[in-house]
Protein backbone atom coordinates (compact mmCIF):
# COMPACT_ATOMS: atom_id res chain seq x y z
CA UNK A 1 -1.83 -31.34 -19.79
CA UNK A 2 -4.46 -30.01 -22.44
CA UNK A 3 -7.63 -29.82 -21.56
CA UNK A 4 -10.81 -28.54 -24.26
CA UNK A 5 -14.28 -27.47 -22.46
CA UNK A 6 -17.00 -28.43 -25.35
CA UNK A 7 -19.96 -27.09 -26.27
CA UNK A 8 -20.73 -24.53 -23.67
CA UNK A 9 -22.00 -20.60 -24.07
CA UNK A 10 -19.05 -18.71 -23.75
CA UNK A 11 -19.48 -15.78 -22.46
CA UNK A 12 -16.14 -13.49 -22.51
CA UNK A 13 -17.25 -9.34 -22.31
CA UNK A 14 -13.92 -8.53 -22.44
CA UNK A 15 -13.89 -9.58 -26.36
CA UNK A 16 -17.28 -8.72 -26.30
CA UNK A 17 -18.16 -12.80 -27.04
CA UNK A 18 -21.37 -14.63 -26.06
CA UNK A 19 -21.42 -17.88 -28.19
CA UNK A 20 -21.84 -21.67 -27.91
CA UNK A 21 -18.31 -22.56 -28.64
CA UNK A 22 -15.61 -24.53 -27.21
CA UNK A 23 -12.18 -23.31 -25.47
CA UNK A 24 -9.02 -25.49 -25.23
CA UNK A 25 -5.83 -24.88 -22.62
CA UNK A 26 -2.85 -26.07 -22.51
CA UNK A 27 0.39 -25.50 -19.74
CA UNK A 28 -2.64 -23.11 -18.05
CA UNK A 29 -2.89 -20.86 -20.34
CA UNK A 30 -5.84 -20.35 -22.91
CA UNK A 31 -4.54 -21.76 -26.62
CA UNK A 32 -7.94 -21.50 -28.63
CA UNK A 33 -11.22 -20.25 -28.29
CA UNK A 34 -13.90 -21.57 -31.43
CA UNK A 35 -14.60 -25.07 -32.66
CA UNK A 36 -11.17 -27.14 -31.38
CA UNK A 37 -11.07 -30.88 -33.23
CA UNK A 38 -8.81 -33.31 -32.55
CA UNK A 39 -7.63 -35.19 -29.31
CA UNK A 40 -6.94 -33.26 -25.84
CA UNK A 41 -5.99 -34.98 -22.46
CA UNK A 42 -9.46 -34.45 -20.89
CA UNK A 43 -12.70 -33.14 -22.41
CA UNK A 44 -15.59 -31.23 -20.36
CA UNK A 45 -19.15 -31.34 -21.46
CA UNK A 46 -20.45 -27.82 -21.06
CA UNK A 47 -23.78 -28.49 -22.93
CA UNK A 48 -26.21 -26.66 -21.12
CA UNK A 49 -23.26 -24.45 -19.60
CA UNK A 50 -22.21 -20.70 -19.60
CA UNK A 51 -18.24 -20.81 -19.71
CA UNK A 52 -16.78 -17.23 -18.51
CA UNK A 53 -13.53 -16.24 -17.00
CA UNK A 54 -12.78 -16.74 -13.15
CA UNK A 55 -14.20 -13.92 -10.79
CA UNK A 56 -12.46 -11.85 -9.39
CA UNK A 57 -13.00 -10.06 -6.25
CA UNK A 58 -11.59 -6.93 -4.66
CA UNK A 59 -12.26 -7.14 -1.40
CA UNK A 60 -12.04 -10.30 0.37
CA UNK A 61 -11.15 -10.70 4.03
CA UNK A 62 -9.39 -13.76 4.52
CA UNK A 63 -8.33 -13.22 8.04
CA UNK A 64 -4.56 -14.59 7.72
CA UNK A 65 -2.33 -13.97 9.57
CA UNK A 66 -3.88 -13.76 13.25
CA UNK A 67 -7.38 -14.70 12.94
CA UNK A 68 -7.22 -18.06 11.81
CA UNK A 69 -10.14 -19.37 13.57
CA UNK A 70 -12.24 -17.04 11.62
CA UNK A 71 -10.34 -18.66 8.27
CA UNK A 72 -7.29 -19.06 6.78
CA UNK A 73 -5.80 -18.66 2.78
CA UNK A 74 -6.88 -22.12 2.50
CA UNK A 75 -10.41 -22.23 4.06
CA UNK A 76 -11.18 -18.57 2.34
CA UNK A 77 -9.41 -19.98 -0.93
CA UNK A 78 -11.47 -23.20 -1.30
CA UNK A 79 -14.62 -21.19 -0.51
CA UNK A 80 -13.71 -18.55 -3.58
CA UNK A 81 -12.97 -21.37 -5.52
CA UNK A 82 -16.89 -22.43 -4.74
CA UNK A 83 -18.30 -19.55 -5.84
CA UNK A 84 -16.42 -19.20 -9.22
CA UNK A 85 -13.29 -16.98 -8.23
CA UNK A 86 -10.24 -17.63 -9.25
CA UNK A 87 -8.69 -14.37 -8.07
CA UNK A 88 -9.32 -12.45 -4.69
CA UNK A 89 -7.98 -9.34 -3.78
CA UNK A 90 -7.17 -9.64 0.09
CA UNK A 91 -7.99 -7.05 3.11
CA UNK A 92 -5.19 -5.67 5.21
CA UNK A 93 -7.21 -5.52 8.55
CA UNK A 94 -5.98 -8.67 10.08
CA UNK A 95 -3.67 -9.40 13.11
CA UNK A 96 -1.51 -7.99 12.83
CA UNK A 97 -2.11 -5.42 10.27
CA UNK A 98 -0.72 -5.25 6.79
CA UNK A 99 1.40 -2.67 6.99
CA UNK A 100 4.70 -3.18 5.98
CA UNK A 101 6.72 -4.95 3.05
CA UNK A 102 7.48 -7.73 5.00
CA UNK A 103 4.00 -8.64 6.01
CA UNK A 104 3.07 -8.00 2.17
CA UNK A 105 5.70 -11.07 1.39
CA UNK A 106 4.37 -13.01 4.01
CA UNK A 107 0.67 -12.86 2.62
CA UNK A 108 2.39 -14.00 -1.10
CA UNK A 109 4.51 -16.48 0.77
CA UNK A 110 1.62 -18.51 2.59
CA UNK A 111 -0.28 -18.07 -0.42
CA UNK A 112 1.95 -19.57 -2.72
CA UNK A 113 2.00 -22.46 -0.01
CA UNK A 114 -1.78 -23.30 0.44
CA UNK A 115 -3.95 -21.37 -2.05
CA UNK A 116 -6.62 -22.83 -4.04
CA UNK A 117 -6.73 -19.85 -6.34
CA UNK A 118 -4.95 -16.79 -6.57
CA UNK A 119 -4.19 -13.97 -3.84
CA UNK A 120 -3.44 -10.73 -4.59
CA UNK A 121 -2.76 -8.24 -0.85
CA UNK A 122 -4.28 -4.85 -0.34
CA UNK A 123 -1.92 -2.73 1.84
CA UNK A 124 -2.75 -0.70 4.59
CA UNK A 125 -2.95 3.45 3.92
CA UNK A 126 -2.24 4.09 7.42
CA UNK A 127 0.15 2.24 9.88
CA UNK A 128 -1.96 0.14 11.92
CA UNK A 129 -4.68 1.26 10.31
CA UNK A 130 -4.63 3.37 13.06
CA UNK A 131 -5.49 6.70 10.85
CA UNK A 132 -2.65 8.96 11.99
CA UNK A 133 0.56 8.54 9.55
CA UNK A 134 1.33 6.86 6.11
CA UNK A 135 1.94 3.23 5.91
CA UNK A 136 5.48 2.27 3.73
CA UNK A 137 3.03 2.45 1.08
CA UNK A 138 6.42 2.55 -1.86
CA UNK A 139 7.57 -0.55 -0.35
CA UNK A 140 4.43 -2.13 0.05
CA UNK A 141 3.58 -1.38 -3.71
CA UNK A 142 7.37 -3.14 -4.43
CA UNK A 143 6.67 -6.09 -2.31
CA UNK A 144 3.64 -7.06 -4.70
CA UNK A 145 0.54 -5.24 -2.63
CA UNK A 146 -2.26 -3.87 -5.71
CA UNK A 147 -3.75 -1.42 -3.77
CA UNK A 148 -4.11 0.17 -0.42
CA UNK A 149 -6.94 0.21 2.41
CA UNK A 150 -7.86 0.71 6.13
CA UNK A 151 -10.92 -1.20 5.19
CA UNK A 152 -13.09 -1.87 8.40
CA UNK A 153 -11.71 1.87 9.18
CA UNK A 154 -12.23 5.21 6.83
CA UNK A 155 -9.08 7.03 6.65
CA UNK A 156 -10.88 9.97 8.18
CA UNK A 157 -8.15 12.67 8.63
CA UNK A 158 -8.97 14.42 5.12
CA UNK A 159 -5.49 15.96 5.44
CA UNK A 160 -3.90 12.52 5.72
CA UNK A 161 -6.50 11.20 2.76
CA UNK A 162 -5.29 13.96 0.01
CA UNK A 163 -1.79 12.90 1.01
CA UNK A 164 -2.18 9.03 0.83
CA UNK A 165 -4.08 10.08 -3.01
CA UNK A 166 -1.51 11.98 -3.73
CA UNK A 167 1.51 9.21 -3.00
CA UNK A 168 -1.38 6.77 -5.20
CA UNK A 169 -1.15 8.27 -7.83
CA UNK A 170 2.33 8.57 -8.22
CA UNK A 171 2.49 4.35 -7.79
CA UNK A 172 -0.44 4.24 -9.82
CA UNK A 173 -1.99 2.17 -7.16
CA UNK A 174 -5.58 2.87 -5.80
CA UNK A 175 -6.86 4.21 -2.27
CA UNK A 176 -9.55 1.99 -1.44
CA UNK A 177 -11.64 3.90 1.54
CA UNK A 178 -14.16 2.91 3.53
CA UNK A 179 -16.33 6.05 3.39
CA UNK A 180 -18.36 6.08 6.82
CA UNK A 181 -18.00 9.56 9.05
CA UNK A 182 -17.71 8.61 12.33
CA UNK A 183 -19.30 11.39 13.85
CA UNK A 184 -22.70 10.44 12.53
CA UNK A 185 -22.55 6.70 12.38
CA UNK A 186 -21.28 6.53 16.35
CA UNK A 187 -23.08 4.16 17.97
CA UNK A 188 -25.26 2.84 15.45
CA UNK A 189 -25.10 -1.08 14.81
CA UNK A 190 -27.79 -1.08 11.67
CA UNK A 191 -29.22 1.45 9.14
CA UNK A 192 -31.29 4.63 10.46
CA UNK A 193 -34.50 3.56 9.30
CA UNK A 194 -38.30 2.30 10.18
CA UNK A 195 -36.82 -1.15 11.52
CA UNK A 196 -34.49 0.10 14.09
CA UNK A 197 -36.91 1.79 15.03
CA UNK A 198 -39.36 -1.08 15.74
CA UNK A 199 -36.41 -3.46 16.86
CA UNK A 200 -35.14 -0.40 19.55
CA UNK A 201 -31.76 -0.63 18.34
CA UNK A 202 -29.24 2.36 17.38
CA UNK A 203 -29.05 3.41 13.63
CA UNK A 204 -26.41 5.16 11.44
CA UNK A 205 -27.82 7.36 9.24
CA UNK A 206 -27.19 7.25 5.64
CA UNK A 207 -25.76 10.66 5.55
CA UNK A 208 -22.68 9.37 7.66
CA UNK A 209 -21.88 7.52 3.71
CA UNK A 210 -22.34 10.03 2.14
CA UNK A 211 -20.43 13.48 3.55
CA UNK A 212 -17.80 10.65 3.27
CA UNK A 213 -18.29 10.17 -0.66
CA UNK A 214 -18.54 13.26 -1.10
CA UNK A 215 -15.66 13.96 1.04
CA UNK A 216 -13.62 11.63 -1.17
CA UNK A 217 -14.77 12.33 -4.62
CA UNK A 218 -13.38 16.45 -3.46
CA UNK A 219 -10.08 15.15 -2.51
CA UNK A 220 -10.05 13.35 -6.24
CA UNK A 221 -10.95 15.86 -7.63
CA UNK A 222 -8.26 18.01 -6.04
CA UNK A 223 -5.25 15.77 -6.73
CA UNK A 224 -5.97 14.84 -9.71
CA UNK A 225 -5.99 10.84 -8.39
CA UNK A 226 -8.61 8.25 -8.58
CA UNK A 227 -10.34 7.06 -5.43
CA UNK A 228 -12.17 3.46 -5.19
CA UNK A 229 -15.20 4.14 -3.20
CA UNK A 230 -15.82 0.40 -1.38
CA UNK A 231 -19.36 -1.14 -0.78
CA UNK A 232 -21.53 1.45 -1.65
CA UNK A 233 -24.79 1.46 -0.28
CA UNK A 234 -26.98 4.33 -0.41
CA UNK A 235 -29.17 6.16 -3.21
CA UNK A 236 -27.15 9.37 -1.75
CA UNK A 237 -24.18 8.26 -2.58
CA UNK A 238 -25.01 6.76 -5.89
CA UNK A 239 -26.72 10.10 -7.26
CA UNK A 240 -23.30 12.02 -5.78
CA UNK A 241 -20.96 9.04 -7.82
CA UNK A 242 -23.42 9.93 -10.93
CA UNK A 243 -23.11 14.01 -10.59
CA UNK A 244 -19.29 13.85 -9.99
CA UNK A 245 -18.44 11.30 -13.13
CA UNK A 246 -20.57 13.72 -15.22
CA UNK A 247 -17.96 16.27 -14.75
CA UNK A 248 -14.90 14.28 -14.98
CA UNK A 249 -14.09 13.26 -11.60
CA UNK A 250 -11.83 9.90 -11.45
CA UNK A 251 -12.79 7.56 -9.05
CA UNK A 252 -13.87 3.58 -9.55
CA UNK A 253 -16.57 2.21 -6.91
CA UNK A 254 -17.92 -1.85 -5.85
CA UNK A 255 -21.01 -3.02 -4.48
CA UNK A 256 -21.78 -6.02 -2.71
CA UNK A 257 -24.20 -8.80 -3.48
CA UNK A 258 -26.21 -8.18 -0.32
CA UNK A 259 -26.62 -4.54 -0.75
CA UNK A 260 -27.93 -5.43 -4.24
CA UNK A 261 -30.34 -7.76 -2.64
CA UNK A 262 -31.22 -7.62 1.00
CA UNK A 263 -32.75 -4.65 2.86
CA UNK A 264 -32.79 -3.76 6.37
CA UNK A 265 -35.73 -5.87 6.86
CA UNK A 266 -33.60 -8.56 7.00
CA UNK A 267 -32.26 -7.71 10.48
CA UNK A 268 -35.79 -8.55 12.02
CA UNK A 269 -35.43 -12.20 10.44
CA UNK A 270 -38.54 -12.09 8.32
CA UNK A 271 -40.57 -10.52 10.56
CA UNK A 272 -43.06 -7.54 9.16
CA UNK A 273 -46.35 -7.92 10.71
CA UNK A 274 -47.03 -6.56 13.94
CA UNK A 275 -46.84 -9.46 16.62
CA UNK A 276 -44.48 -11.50 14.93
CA UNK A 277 -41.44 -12.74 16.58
CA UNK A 278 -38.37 -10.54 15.95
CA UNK A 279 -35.19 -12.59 15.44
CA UNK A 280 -32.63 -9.94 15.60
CA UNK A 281 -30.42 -11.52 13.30
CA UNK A 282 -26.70 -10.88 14.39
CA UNK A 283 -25.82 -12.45 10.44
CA UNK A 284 -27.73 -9.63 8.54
CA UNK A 285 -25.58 -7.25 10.77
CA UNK A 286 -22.81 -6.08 8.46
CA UNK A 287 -21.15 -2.62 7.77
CA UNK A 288 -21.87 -0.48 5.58
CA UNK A 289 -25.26 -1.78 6.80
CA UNK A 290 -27.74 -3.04 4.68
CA UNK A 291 -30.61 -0.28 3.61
CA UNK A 292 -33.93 0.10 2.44
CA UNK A 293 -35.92 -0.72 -0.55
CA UNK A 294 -34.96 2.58 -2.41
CA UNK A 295 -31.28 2.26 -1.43
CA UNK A 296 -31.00 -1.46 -3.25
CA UNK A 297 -32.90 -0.11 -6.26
CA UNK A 298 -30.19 2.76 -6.52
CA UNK A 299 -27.34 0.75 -6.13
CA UNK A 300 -29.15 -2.07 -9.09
CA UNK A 301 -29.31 1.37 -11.48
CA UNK A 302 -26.38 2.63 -10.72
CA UNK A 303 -24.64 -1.23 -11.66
CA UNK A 304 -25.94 -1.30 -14.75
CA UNK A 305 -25.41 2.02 -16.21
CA UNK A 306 -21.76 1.71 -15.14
CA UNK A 307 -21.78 4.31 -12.10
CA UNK A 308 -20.65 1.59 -9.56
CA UNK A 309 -18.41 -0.55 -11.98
CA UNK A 310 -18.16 -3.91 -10.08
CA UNK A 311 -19.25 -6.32 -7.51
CA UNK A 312 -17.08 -7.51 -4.86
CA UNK A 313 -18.42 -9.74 -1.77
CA UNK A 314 -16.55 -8.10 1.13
CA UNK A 315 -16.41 -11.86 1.95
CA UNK A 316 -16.34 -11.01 6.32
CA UNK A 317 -16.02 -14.14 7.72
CA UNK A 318 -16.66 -14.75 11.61
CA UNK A 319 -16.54 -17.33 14.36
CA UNK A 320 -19.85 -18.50 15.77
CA UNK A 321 -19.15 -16.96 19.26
CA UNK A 322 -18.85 -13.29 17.20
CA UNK A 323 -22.14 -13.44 16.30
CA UNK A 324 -24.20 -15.81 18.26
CA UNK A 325 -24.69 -13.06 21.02
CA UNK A 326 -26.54 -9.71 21.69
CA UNK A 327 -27.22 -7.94 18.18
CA UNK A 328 -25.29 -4.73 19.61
CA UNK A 329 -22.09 -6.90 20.49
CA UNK A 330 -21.63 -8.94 17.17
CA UNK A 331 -19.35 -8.32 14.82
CA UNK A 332 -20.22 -7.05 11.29
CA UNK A 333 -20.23 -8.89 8.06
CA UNK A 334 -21.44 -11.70 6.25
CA UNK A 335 -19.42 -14.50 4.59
CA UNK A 336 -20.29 -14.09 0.63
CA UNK A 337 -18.00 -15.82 -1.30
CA UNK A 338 -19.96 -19.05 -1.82
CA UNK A 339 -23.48 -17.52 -2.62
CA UNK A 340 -21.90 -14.32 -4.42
CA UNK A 341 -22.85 -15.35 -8.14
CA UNK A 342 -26.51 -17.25 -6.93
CA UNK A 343 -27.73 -14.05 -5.17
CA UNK A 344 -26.73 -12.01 -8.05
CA UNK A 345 -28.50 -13.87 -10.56
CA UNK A 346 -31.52 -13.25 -8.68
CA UNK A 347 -31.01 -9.42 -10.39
CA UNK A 348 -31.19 -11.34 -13.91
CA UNK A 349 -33.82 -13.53 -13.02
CA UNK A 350 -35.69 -10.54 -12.19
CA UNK A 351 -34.83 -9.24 -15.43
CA UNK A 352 -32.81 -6.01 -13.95
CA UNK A 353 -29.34 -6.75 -16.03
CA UNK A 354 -28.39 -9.38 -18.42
CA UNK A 355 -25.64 -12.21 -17.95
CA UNK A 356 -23.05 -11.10 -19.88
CA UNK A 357 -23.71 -7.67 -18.34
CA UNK A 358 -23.51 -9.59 -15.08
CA UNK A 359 -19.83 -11.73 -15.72
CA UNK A 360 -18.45 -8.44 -17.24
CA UNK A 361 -19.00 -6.73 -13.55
CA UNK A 362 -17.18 -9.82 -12.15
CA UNK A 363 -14.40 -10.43 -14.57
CA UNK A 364 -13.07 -7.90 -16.73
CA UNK A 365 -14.62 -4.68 -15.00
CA UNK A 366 -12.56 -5.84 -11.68
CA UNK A 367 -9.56 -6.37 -13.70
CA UNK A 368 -9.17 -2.85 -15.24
CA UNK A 369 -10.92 -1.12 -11.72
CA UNK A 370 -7.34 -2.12 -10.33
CA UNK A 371 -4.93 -2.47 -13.60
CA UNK A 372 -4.22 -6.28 -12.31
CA UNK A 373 -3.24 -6.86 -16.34
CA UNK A 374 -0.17 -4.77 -14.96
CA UNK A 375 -0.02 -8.11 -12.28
CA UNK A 376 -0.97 -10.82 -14.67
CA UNK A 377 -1.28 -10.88 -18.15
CA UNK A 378 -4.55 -11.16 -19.34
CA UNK A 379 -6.98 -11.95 -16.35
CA UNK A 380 -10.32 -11.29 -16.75
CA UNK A 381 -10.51 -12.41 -20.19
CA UNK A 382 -10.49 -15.79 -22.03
CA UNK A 383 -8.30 -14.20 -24.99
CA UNK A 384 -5.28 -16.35 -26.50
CA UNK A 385 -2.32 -16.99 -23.53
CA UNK A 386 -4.86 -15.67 -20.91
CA UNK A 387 -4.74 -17.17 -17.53
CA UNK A 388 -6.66 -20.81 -17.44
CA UNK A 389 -8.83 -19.43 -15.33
CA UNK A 390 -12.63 -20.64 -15.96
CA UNK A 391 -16.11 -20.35 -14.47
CA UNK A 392 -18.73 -23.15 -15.09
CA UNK A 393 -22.07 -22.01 -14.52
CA UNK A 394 -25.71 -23.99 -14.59
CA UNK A 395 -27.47 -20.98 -14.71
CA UNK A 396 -30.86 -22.77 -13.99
CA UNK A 397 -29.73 -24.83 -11.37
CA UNK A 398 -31.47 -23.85 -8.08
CA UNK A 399 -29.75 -24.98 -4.60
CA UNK A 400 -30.69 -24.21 -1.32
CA UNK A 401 -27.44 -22.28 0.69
CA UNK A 402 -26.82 -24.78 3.63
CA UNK A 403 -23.95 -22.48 5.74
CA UNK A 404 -22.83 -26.29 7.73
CA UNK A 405 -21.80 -27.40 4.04
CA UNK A 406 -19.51 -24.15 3.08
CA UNK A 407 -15.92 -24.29 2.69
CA UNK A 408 -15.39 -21.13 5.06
CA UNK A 409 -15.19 -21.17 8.45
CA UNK A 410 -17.50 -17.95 8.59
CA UNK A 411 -20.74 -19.96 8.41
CA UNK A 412 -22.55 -16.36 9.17
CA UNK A 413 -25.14 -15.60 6.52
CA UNK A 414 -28.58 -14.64 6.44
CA UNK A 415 -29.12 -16.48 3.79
CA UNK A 416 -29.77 -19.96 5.10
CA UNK A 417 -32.60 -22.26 3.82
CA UNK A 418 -32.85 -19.86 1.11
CA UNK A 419 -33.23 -21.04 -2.56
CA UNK A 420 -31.22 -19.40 -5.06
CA UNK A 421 -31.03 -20.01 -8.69
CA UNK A 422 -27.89 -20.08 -10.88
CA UNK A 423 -24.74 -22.36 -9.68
CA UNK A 424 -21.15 -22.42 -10.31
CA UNK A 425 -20.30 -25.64 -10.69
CA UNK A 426 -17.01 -26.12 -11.97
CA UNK A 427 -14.01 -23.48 -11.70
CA UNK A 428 -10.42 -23.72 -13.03
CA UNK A 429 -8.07 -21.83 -11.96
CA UNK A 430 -4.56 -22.02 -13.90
CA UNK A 431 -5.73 -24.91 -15.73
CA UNK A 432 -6.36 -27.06 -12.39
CA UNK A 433 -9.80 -28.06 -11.23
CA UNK A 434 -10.22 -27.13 -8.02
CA UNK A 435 -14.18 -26.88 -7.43
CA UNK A 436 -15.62 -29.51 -9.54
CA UNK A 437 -19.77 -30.06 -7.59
CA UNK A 438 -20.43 -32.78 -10.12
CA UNK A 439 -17.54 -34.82 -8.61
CA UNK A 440 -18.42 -35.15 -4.88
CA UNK A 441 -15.43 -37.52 -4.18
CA UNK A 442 -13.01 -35.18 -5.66
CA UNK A 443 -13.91 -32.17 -3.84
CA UNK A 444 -14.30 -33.97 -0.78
CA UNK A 445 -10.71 -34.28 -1.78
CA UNK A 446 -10.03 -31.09 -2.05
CA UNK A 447 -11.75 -29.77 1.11
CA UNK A 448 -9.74 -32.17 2.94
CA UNK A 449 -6.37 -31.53 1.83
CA UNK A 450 -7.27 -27.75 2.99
CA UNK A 451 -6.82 -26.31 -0.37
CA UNK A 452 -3.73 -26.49 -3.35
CA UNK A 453 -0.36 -24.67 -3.72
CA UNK A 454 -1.56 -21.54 -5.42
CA UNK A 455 -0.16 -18.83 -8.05
C-alpha cells in the first residue's frame, strides 16, 4: 500500500530539513520526500501539521514479563504509539529479570506477537540485577539486547562497573547506569530540599547523583568506554557532564520530561502558602527525584547546548494500589509516554529551544546515543528507504491530560487536569497507522484489540 502525507512542515534534523513538503511510502519504507504528484492509495492532509520521524525512547519500562498488571507490550505499546513513538527501548528490571539470552528472545518474541510499535530490550549488567557478578552480557548482545542496565539499581561495586565498561566496549554496546550512591540517598523518598522539609519527609541529597556521575565519567575515562548516564537531574551533575566532555571524556546522557519541567514543589500538590492543604502526592514521587528550580534550569541548558543529548520518559508505570498509599510506601515513577512531547513543548512555548531542536533530541539524537542504525537501517530519519515511521504533530493544539483516558495501565501522573499545548495526533509506525486521534472509531479499534503484531 502507498501512502503520501501532503502538505505538512517536515521537519527531519537528521538531513537537517524543516520545510512544508510532502513525503510518500510505500511497502513501509520512505520512497520520496519533496512535492510527490500523481495517485497513491491514501492521502493525509498535514496542512497545519509538523511531520517528523517516530520518537524514540531509551528507557521505557514496560513491565513484561511478570508485572502485567502494571502493563504489558501491548498496553505500554499503544500508549508510545499515543505520544508519537514508534520505537522504545525496554528496561530489564521486570519479573523476572532480564538477564539471560533466553529472556532477551522472549521480550522479541511477545513483541513480535502484540506490539503496536517497535521494541528494542535493554539487558541486565548484573545477574539479577542483584550488583554482584556479570550478566551473559555476549549472549545477551547476540540474542538482539542494544544495551545493558540495572536501571531502578546503580551498579554500585565500581570494581564490577569498570569491568561491565570494559566487556561494553568490546560489544560496542552501552552501560546504561543509574547513578544514585546509596550511602547518601538511604532512606530518602524525595529531593533534599526546602519542601521535605516543610512536608517532614526524608530527602536524598543531590550529592548522592553526583559522586555517582562523577564516579562513572572516572571509570570512562579509565577504560577508554562510553558510559550513558540515565535521567539526569541535578545542576551538579550537569556542570560535572560539561567539565568532563571538555576534556574528551566519552559518555552519552538522557533527561526526562519531568525533570525538564516539574520541581519538587510538585510533591506538596500545589501547595506554597503557609496554611494550605498539603497533598503529598505519591504520583510526583519518582526516582531520580524531581529537584528544584535551579536543577530544571540546568538540565534545560545543558539540553540545548548538547551536554545531555536526549530525552527519554523513563515511562514507570504503576498499579493504583502502589501509589494510592502513604507517600513513604509508594513506589517511584510516573507514567510519561502519553504526555512526553506536550510537556516538552512547554520548553518551546517558553521560548527555551526550538522545534526542530526539540524532534532532533527525540529522533535522530536517540538513534546515534545507542547506534540502533546498526539495528535498523535508517531510524530516526525520514531519508529515502528509512523506516515508515512518522510523527503527526498539531503543535497548537492544547488538551487537557485526563490519566482515566490513557492507553497505559499506569494512570500515575501528576499531571492531571493540566493543560498542555502541542499534540501528536497521528503516528505511523512501519507504514501502519496505529494512533490516528482524528479517527475516534478507529482507535477505539485499536485500544480494543490490545495493540498490533509489531516489528
Amino acid at each position: 500500500m502507498s501512502t503520501v502525507i501532503r502538505g505538512g512542515r517536515v521537519i527531519d534534523p537528521a538531513q537537517g530539513i524543516d520545510e512544508l513538503t510532502d513525503i510518500a511510502f510505500a511497502d513501509g519504507q520512505v520512497v520520496a520526500l519533496g512535492r510527490s504528484p500523481g495517485e497513491y492509495d491514501e492521502e493525509i492532509d498535514a496542512e497545519g501539521l509538523a511531520v517528523t520521524p517516530g520518537f524514540i525512547d531509551l528507557h521505557c519500562h514496560l513491565r513484561e514479563p511478570g508485572q502485567e498488571h502494571k502493563e504489558t507490550i501491548a498496553s505500554g505499546t499503544l500508549a508510545a504509539a499515543r505520544g508519537g513513538f514508534t520505537t522504545v527501548c525496554a528496561m530489564p528490571n521486570t519479573t523476572p529479570v532480564i538477564d539471560s539470552r533466553s529472556l532477551v528472545e522472549s521480550v522479541l518474541a511477545s513483541a513480535r506477537a502484540s506490539a503496536s510499535i517497535r521494541v528494542l530490550p535493554i539487558g541486565a549488567v548484573t545477574r539479577g540485577s542483584a550488583g554482584h557478578e556479570l550478566a551473559e552480557l555476549g549472549d545477551m548482545a547476540a540474542a538482539g539486547a542494544v544495551a545493558f542496565s540495572d536501571d531502578g539499581q546503580p551498579v554500585w561495586d565500581a570494581g564490577l562497573m569498570r569491568r561491565a565498561l570494559e566487556y561494553s566496549r568490546a560489544l560496542g554496546l552501552l552501560i546504561i547506569d543509574h547513578c544514585e550512591e546509596p550511602a547518601l540517598s538511604k532512606g530518602g523518598v524525595m529531593h533534599e530540599g526546602w519542601v521535605s522539609v516543610r512536608l517532614g519527609l526524608p530527602g536524598a541529597p543531590a550529592a548522592a547523583e553526583e559522586a555517582a556521575v562523577a564516579r562513572d565519567l572516572q571509570l570512562a575515562e579509565l577504560t577508554g568506554a562510553r558510559v550513558h548516564i540515565a535521567h539526569v537531574s541535578t545542576a551538579g551533575s550537569v556542570e560535572l557532564l560539561r567539565t568532563a566532555r571538555a576534556r574528551g571524556v566519552e559518555f552519552s546522557t538522557e533527561v526526562t520530561p519531568h525533570h525538564l519541567t516539574l520541581t519538587h514543589e510538585a510533591v506538596m500538590g500545589g501547595a506554597k502558602a503557609a496554611g494550605e492543604a498539603l497533598a503529598y502526592d505519591t504520583n510526583a514521587r519518582v526516582n531520580p527525584p524531581l529537584r528544584g528550580d535551579q536543577d530544571v534550569a540546568a538540565c534545560v541548558a545543558g539540553l540545548v547546548e548538547g551536554v545531555i543529548d536526549c530525552i527519554a520518559t523513563d515511562h514507570a508505570p504503576h498499579a493504583s494500589e502502589d501509589k494510592v498509599c502513604e507517600f513513604e510506601q509508594a513506589a517511584n515513577g510516573i507514567s510519561g509516554l502519553e504526555t512526553a512531547f506536550g510537556l516538552c513543548h512547554d520548553l518551546v512555548t517558553a521560548g527555551h529551544l526550538t522545534l526542530p531542536v526539540l524532534i532532533e533530541r527525540l529522533t535522530a539524537a536517540p538513534a546515534r546515543v545507542f547506534g540502533l542504525e546498526r539495528f535498523v537501517p535508517g531510524i530516526g530519519t525520514l531519508r529515502e528507504g528509512a523506516p515508515a515511521d512518522v510523527a503527526l504533530i498539531a503543535p497548537e493544539e492544547s488538551w487537557s491530560v485526563d490519566p482515566g483516558a490513557m492507553a497505559s495501565k499506569g494512570k500515575n501522573t501528576p499531571l492531571a487536569g493540566r493543560t498542555l499545548t502541542g499534540r501528536v495526533v497521528m503516528t505511523m509506525s512501519g507504514g501502519r497507522i496505529v494512533h490516528d486521534s482524528r479517527s475516534p472509531a478507529a482507535e477505539g479499534a485499536r485500544q480494543a484489540a490490545g495493540g498490533r503484531r509489531g516489528r
